[in-house]
C-alpha atoms as a PDB file:
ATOM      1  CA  UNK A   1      22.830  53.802 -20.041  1.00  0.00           C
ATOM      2  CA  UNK A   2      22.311  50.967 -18.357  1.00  0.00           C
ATOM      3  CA  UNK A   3      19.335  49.247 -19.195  1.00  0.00           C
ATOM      4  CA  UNK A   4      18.619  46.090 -21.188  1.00  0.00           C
ATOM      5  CA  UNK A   5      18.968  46.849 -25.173  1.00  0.00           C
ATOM      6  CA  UNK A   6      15.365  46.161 -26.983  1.00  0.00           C
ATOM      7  CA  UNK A   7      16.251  43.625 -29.287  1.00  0.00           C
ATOM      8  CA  UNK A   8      14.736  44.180 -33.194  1.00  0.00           C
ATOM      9  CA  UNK A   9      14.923  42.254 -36.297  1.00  0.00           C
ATOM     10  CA  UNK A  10      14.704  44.044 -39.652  1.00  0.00           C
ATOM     11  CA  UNK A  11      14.675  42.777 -43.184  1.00  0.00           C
ATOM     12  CA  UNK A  12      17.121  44.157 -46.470  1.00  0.00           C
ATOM     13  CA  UNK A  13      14.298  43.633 -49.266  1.00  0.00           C
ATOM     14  CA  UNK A  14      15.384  44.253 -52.857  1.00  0.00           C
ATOM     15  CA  UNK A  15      13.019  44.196 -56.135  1.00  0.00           C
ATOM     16  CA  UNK A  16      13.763  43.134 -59.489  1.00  0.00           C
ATOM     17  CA  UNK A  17      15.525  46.627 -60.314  1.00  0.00           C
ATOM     18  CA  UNK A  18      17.743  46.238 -57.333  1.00  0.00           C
ATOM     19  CA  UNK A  19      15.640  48.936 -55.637  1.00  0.00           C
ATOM     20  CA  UNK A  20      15.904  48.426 -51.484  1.00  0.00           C
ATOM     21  CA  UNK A  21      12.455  48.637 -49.678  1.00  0.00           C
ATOM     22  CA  UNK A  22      12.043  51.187 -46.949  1.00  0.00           C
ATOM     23  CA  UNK A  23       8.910  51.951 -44.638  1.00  0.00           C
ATOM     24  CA  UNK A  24       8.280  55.350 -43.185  1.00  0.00           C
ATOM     25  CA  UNK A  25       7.564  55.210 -39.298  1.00  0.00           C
ATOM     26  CA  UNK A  26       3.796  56.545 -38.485  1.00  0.00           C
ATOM     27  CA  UNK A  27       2.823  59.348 -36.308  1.00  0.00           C
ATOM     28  CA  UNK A  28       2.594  58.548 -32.428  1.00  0.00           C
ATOM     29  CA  UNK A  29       5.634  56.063 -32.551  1.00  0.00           C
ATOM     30  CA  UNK A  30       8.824  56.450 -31.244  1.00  0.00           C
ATOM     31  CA  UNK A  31      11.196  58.621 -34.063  1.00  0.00           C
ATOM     32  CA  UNK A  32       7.801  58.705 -36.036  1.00  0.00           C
ATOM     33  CA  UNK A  33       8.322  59.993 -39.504  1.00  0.00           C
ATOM     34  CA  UNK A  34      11.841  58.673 -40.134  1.00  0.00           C
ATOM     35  CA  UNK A  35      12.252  55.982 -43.229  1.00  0.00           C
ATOM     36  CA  UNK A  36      13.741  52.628 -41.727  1.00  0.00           C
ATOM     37  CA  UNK A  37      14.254  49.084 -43.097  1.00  0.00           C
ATOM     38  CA  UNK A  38      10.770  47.208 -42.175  1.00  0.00           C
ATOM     39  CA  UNK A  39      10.940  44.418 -39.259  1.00  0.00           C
ATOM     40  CA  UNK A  40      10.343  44.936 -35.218  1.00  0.00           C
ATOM     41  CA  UNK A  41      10.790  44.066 -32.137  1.00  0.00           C
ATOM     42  CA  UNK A  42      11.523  40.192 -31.071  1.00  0.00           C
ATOM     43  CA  UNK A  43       8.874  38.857 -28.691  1.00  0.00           C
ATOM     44  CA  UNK A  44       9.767  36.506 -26.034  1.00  0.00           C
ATOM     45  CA  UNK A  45      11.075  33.186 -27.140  1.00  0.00           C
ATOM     46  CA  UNK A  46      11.773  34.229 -30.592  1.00  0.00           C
ATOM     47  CA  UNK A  47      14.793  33.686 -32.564  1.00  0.00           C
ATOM     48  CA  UNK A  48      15.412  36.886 -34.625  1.00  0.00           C
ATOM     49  CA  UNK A  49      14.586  35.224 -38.166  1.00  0.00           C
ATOM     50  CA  UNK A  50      11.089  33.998 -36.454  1.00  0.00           C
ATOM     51  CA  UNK A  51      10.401  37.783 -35.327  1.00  0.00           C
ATOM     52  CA  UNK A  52      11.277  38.992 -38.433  1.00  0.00           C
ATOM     53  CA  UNK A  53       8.929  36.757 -40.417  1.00  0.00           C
ATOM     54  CA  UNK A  54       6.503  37.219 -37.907  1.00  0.00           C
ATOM     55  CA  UNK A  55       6.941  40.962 -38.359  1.00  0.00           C
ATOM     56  CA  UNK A  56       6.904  41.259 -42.019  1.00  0.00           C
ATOM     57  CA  UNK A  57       3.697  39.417 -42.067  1.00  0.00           C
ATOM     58  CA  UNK A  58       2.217  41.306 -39.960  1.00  0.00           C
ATOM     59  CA  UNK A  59       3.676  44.630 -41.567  1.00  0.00           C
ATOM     60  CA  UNK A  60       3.619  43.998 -45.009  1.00  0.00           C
ATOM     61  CA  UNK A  61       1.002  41.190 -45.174  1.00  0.00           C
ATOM     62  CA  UNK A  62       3.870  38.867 -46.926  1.00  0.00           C
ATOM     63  CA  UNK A  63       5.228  35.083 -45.714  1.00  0.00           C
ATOM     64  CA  UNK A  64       9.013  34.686 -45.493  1.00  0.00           C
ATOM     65  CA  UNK A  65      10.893  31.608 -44.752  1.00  0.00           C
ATOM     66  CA  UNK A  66      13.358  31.649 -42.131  1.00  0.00           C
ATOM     67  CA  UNK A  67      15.949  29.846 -44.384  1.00  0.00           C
ATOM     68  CA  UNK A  68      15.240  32.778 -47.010  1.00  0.00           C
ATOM     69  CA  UNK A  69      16.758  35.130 -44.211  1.00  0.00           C
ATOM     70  CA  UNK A  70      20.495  35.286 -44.447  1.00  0.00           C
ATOM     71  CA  UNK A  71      22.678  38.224 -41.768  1.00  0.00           C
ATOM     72  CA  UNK A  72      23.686  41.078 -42.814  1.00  0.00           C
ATOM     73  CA  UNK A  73      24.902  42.904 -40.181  1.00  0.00           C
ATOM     74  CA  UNK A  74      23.933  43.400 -36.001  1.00  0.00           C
ATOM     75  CA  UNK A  75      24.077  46.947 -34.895  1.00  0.00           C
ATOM     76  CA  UNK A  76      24.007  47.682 -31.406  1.00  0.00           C
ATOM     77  CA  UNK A  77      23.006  51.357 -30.356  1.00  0.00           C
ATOM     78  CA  UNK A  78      22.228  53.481 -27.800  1.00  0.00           C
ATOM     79  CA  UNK A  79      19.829  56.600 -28.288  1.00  0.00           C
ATOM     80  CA  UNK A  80      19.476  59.271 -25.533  1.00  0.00           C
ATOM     81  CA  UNK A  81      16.177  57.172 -23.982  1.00  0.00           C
ATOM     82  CA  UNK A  82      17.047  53.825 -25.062  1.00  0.00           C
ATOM     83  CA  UNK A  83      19.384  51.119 -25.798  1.00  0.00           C
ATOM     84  CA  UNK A  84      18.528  48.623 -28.969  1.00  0.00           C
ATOM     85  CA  UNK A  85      20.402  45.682 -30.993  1.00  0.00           C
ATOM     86  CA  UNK A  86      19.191  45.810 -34.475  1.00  0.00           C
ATOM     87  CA  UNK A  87      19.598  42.370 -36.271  1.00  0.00           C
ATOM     88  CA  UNK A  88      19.768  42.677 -40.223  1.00  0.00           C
ATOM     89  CA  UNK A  89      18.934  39.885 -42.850  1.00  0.00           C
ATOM     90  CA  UNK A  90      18.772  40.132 -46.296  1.00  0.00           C
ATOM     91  CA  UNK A  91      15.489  38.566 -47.289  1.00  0.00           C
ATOM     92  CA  UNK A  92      15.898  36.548 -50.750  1.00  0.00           C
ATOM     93  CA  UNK A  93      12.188  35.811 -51.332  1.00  0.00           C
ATOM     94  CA  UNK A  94       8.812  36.057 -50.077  1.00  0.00           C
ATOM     95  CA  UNK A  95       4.996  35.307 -50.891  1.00  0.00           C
ATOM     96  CA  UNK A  96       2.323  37.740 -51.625  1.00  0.00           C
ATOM     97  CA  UNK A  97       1.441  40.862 -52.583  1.00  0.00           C
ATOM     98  CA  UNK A  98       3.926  43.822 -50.357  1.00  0.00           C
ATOM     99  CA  UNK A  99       1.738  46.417 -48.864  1.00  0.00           C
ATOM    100  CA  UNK A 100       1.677  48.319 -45.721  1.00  0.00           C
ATOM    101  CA  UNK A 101      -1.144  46.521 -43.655  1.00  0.00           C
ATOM    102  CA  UNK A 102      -0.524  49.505 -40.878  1.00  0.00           C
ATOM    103  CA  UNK A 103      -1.063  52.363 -43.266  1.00  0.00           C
ATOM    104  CA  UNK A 104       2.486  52.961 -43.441  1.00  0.00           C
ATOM    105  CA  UNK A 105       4.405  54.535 -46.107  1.00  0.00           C
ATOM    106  CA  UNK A 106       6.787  52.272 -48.525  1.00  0.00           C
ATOM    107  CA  UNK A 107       9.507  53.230 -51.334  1.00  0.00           C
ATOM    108  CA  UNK A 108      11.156  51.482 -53.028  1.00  0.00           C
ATOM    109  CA  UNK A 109      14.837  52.984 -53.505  1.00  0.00           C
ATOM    110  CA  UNK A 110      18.178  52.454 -55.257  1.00  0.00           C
ATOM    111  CA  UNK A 111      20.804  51.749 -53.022  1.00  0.00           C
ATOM    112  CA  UNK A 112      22.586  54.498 -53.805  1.00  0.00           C
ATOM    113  CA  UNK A 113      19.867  56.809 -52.851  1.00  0.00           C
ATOM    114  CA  UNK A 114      19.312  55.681 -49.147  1.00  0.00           C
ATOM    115  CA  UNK A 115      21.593  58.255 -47.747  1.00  0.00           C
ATOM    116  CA  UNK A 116      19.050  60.633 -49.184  1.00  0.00           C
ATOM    117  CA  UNK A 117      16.077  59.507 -46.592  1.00  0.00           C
ATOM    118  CA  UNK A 118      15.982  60.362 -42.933  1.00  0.00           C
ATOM    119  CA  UNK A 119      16.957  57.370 -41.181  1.00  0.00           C
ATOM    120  CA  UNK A 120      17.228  56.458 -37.420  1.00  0.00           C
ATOM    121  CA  UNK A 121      20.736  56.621 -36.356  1.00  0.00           C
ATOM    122  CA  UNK A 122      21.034  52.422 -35.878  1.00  0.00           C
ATOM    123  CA  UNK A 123      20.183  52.557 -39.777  1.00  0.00           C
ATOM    124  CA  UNK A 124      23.127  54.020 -40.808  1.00  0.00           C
ATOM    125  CA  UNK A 125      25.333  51.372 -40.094  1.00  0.00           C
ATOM    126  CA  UNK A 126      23.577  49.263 -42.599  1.00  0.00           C
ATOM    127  CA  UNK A 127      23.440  51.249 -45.306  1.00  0.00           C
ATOM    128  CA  UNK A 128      27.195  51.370 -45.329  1.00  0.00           C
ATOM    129  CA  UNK A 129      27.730  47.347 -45.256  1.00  0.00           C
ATOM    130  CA  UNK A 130      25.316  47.696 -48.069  1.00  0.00           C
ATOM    131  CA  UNK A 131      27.111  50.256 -50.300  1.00  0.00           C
ATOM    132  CA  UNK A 132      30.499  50.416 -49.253  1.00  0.00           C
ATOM    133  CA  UNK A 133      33.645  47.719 -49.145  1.00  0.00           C
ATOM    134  CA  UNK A 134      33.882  45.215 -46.442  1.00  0.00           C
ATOM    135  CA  UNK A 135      37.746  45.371 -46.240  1.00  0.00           C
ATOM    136  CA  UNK A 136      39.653  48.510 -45.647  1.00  0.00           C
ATOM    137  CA  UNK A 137      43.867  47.254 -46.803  1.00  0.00           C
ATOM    138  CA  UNK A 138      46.756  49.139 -44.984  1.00  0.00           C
ATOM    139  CA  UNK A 139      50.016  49.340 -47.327  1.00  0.00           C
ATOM    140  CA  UNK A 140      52.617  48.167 -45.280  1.00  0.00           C
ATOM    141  CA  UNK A 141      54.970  50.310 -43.627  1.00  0.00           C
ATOM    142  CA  UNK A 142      58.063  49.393 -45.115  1.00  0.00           C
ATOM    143  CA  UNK A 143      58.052  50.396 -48.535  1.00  0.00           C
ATOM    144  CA  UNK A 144      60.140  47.966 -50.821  1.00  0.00           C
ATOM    145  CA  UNK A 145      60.887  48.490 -54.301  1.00  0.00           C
ATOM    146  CA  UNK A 146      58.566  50.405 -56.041  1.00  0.00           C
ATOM    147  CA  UNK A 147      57.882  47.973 -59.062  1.00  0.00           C
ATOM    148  CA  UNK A 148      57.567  44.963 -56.320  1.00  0.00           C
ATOM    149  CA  UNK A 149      55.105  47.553 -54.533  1.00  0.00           C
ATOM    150  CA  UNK A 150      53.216  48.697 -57.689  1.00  0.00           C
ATOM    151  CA  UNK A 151      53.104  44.616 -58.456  1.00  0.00           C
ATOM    152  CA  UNK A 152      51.374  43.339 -55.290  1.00  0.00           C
ATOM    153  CA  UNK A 153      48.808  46.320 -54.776  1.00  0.00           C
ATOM    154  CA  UNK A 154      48.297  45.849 -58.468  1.00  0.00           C
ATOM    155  CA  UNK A 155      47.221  41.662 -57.180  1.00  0.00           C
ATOM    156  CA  UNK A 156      45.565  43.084 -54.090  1.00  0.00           C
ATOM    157  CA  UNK A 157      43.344  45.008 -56.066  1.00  0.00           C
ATOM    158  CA  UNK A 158      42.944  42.172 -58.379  1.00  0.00           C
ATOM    159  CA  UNK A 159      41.433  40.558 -55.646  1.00  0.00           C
ATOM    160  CA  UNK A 160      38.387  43.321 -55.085  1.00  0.00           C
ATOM    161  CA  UNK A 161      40.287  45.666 -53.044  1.00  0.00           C
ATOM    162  CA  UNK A 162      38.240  48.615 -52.973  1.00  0.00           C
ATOM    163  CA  UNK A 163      39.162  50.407 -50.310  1.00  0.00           C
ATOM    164  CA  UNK A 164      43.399  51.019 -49.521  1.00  0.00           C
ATOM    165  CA  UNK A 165      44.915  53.316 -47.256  1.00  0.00           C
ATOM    166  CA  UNK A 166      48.742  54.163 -47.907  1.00  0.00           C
ATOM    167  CA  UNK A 167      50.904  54.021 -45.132  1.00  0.00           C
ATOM    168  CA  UNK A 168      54.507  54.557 -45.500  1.00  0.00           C
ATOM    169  CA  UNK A 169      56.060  56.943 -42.838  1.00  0.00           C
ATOM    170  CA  UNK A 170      59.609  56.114 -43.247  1.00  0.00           C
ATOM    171  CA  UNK A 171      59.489  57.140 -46.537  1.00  0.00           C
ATOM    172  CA  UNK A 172      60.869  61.110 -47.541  1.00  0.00           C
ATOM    173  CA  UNK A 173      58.864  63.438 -49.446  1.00  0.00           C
ATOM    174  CA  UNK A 174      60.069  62.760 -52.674  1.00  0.00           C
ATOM    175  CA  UNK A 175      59.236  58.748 -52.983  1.00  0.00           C
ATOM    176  CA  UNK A 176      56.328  59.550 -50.320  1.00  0.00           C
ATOM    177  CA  UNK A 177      54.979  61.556 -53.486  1.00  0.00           C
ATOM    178  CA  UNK A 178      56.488  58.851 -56.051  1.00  0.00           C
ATOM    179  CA  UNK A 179      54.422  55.680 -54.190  1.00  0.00           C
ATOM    180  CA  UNK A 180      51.324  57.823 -53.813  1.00  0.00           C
ATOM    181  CA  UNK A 181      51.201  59.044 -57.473  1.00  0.00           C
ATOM    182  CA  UNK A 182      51.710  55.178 -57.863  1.00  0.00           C
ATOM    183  CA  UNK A 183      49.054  54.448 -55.714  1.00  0.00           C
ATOM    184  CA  UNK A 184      46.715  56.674 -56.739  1.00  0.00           C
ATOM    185  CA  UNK A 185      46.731  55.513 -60.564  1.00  0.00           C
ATOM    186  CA  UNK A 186      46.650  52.113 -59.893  1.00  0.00           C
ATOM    187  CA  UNK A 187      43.446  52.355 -57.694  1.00  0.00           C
ATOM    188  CA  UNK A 188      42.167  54.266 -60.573  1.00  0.00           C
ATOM    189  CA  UNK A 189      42.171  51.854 -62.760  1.00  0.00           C
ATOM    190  CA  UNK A 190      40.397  49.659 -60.609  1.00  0.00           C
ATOM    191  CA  UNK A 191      37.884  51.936 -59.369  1.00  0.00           C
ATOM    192  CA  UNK A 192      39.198  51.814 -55.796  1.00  0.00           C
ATOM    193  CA  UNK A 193      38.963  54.289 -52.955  1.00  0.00           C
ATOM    194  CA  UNK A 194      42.585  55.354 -52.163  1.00  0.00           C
ATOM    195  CA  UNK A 195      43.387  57.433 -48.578  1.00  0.00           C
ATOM    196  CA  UNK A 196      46.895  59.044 -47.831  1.00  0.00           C
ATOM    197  CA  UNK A 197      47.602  58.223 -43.971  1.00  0.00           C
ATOM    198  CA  UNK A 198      48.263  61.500 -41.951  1.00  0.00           C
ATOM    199  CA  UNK A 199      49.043  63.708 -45.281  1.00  0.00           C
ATOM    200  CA  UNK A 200      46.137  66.134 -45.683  1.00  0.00           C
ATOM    201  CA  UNK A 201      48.299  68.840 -48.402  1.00  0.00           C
ATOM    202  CA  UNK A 202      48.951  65.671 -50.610  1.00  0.00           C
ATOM    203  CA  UNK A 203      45.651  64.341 -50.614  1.00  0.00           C
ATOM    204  CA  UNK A 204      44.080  67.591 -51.570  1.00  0.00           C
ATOM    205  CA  UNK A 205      47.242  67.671 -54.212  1.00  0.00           C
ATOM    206  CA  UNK A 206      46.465  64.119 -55.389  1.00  0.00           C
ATOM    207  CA  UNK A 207      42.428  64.265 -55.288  1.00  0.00           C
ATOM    208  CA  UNK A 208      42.115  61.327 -52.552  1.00  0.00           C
ATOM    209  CA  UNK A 209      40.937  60.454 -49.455  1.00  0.00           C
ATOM    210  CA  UNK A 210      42.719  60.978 -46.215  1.00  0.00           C
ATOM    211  CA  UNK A 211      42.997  58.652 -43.125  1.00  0.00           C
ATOM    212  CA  UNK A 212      43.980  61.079 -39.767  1.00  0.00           C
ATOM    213  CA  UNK A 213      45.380  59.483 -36.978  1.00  0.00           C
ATOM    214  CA  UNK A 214      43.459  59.447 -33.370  1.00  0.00           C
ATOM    215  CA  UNK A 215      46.015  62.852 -32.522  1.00  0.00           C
ATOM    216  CA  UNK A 216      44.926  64.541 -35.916  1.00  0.00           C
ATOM    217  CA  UNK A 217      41.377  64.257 -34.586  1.00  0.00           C
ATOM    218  CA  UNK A 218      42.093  67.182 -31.967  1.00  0.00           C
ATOM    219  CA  UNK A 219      43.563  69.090 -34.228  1.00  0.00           C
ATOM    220  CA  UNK A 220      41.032  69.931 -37.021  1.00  0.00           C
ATOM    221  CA  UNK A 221      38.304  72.147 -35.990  1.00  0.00           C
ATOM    222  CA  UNK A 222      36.310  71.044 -39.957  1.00  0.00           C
ATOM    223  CA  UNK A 223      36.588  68.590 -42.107  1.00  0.00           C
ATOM    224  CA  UNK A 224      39.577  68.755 -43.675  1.00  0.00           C
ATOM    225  CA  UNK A 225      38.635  67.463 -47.570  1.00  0.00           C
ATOM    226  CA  UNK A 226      35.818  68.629 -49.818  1.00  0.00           C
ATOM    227  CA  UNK A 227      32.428  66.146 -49.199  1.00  0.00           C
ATOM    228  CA  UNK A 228      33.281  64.213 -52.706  1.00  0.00           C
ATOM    229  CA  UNK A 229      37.051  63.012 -51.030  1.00  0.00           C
ATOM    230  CA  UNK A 230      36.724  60.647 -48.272  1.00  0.00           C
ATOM    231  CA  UNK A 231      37.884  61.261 -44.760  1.00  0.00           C
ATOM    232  CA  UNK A 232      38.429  58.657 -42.404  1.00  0.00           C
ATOM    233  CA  UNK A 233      40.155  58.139 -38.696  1.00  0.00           C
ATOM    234  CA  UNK A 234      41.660  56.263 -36.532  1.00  0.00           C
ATOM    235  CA  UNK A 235      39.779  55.491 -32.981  1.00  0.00           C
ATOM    236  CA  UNK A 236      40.269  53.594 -29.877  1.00  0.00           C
ATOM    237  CA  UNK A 237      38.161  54.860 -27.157  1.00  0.00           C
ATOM    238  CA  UNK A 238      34.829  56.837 -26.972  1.00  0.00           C
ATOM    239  CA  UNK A 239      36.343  60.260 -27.128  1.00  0.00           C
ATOM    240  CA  UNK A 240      38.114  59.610 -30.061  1.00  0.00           C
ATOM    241  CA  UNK A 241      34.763  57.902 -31.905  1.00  0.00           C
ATOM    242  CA  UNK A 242      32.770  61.494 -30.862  1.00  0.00           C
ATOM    243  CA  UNK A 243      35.628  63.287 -32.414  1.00  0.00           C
ATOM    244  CA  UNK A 244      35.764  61.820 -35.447  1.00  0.00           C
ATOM    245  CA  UNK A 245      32.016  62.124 -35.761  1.00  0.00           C
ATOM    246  CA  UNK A 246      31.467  65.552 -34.867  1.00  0.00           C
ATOM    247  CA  UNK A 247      34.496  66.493 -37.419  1.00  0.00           C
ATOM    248  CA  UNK A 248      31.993  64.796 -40.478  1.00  0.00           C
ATOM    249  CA  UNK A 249      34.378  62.303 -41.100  1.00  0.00           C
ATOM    250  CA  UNK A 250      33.243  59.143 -43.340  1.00  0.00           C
ATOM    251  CA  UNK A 251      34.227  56.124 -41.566  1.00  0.00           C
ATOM    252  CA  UNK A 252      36.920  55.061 -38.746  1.00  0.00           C
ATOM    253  CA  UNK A 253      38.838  52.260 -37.672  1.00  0.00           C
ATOM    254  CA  UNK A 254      38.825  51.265 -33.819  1.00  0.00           C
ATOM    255  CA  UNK A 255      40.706  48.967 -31.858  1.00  0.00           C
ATOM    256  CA  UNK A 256      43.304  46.566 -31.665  1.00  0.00           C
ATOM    257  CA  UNK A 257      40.216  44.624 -31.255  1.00  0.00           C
ATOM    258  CA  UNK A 258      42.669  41.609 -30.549  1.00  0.00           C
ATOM    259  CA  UNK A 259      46.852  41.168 -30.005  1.00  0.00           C
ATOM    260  CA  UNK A 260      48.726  42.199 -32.820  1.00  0.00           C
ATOM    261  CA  UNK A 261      52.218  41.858 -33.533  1.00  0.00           C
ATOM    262  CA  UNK A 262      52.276  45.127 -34.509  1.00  0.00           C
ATOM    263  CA  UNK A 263      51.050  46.640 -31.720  1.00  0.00           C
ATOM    264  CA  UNK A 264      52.587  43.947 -28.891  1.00  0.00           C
ATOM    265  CA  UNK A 265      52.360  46.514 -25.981  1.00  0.00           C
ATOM    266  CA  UNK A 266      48.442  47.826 -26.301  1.00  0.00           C
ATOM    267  CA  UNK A 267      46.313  45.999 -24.657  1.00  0.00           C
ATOM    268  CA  UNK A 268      43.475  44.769 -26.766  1.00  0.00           C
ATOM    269  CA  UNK A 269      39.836  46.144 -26.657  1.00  0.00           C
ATOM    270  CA  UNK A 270      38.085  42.446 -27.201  1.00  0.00           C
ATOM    271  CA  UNK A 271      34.812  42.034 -29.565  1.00  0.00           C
ATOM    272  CA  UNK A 272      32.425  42.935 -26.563  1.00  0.00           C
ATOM    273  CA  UNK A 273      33.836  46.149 -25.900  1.00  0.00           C
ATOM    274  CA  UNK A 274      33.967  46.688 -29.579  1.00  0.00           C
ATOM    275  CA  UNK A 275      30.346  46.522 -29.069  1.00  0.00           C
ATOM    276  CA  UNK A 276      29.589  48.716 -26.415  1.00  0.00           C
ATOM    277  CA  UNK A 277      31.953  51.700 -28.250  1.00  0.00           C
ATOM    278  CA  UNK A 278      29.650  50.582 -31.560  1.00  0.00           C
ATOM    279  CA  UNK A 279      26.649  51.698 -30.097  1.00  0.00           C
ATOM    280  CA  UNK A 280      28.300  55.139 -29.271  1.00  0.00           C
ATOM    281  CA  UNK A 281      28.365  56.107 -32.822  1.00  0.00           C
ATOM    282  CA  UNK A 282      26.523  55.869 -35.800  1.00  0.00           C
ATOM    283  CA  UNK A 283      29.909  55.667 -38.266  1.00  0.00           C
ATOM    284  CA  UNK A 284      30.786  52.797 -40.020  1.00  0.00           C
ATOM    285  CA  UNK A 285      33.780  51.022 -38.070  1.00  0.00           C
ATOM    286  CA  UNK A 286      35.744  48.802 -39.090  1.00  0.00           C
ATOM    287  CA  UNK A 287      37.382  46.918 -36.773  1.00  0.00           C
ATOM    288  CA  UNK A 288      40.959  46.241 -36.755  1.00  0.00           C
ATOM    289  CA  UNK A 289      44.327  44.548 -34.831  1.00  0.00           C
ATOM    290  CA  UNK A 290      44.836  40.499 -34.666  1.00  0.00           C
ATOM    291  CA  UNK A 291      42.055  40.414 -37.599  1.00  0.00           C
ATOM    292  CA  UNK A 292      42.299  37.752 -39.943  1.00  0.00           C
ATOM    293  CA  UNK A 293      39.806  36.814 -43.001  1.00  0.00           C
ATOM    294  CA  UNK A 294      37.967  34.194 -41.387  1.00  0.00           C
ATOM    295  CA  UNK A 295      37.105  37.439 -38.599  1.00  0.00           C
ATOM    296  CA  UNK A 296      34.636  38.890 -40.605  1.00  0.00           C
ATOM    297  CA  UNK A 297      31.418  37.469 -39.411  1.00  0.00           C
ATOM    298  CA  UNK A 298      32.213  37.831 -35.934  1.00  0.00           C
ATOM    299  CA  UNK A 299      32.951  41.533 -36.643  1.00  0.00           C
ATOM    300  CA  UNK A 300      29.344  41.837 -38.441  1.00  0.00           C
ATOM    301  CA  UNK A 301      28.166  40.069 -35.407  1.00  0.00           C
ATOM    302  CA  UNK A 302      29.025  43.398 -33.430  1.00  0.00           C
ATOM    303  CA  UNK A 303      28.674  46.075 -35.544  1.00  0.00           C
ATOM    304  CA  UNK A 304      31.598  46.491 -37.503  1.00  0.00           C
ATOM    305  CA  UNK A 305      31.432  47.311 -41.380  1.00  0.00           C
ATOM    306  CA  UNK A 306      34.387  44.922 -41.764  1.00  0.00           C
ATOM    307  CA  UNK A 307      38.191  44.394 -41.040  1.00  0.00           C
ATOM    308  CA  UNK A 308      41.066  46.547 -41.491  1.00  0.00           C
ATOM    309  CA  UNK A 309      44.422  45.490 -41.752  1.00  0.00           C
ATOM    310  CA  UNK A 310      47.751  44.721 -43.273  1.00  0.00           C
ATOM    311  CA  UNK A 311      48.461  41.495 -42.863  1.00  0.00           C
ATOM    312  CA  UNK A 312      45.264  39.544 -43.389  1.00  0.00           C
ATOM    313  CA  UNK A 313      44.720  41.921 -46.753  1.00  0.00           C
ATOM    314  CA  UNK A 314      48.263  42.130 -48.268  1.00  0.00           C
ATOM    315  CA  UNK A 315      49.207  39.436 -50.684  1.00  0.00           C
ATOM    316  CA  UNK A 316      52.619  39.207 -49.961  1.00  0.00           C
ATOM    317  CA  UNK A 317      52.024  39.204 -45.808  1.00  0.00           C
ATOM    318  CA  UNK A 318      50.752  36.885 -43.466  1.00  0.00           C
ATOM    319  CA  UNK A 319      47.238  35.306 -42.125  1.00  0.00           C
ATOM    320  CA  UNK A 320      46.834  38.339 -39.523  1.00  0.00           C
ATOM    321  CA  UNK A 321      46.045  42.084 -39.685  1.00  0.00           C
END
């Protein structure tokens, strides 16, 4: 599709339970009757803090300060009849009493309950940089010695690791099993997410997630885990991304979004076609390859849930993913 993407500003609004604010789309607009995060479209000559306070007074009959509007996350998306760029702020305070001025429904809703409302498709996106971990660590290949192994992912997590994907393939099936026993306690105890790259048996064995590679993609006609064990992929074009969606997966990795060591012969996607393959899917992605820390914002900037990679993540390893 190639026309210009509507541009639209909408506001993360929590009360003083924590409960997220959503507003129910009225009858005789577009995807009328779906629950989305209030805000609209930017006028002319707007920034997209000024349309969003503009909107939210209008909407909700409240006054928000621009400075009181800090980014979340932009989502660019395409939709069978149009193209859009959804800009996301969390919005710390406001003045006056809420209320739909348009007769429009609002609820107020934990933010573990938004999956549970019917949201447009470019929603999705944010309730995962919401509710789920902005980093997504890679083990390194190369195993080491297990107690210098069990030692560093012990100081990754530590550091709010949350989300770790073991990767090991040199390893045989015996200390394969021995690391991911390992792994799998340790993240335990620090309430992490833990995925076993490739090894679908063991993860069912073990109870954890599983993170397939692009070729696994082709290969599994269902999802290969029960709903409550996360499933996740790796992706670099737009066959891959539809793949990994239409197999119910929970999130995917796509690039090398930049050069990696690791990777010295691909050629790298680059943040804006990042973007474009982002609004092909409604998955959180994160994005990784040549990511370090200080790459975060920019990947928020186009639609990624985060960064994913070894380097950048593991305490022992360098500046880059």
């Amino acid at each position: 599709m190639g026309a210009e993407p509507v541009h639209v500003s909408a506001a993360v609004m929590e009360d003083a339970q924590g409960r997220v604010l959503l507003a129910r789309r009225s009858v005789g607009r577009d995807l009328a009757g779906a629950w989305e995060f209030p805000g609209g479209k930017r006028e002319p000559g707007e920034t997209p803090q000024q349309a969003l306070c503009r909107e939210l007074r209008e909407e909700l009959g409240v006054g928000v300060k621009p400075e009181d509007c800090s980014p979340l996350i932009r989502v660019p998306h395409a939709y069978p009849h149009k193209r859009i760029v959804l800009d996301v702020y969390r919005v710390s305070a406001w003045q006056g009493k809420l209320h739909g001025r348009e007769g429009q429904a609002l609820a107020w809703t934990p933010g573990y309950k938004l999956g549970d409302y019917a949201m447009p498709a470019a929603d999705l996106p944010v309730i995962a940089a919401l509710m789920q971990p902005e980093r997504y660590l890679l083990t390194p290949a190369t195993a080491g010695p297990l107690r210098s192994f069990a030692d560093e992912l012990r100081g990754a997590l530590a550091q709010g690791a949350r989300r770790i994907q073991l990767r090991m393939p040199g390893l045989d099936n015996n200390d394969w099993r021995e690391y991911a026993h390992l792994a799998r306690d340790l993240c335990a105890d620090f309430g992490a997410g833990l995925l076993l790259n490739a090894d679908v048996k063991m993860a069912i064995e073990l109870g954890v997630g599983v993170h397939l590679r692009a070729a696994q993609l082709s290969e599994h006609k269902a999802r290969p885990l029960p709903a409550e064990l996360p499933v996740a992929a790796s992706c670099h074009n737009a066959t891959e991304l539809a793949q990994a969606q239409a197999l119910g997966v929970d999130f995917v990795v796509l690039g090398p979004v930049q050069k990696t060591a690791s990777h010295p012969g691909q050629t790298p996607l680059g943040w804006a076609a990042f973007a474009r393959l982002r609004e092909t899917s409604s998955l959180p992605i994160y994005a990784i390859g040549g990511m370090t820390v200080d790459d975060f914002d920019v990947a928020r900037q186009h639609g990624a849930q985060g960064i994913a990679g070894i380097r950048a993540l593991w305490p022992s390893s360098g500046d880059l993913c």
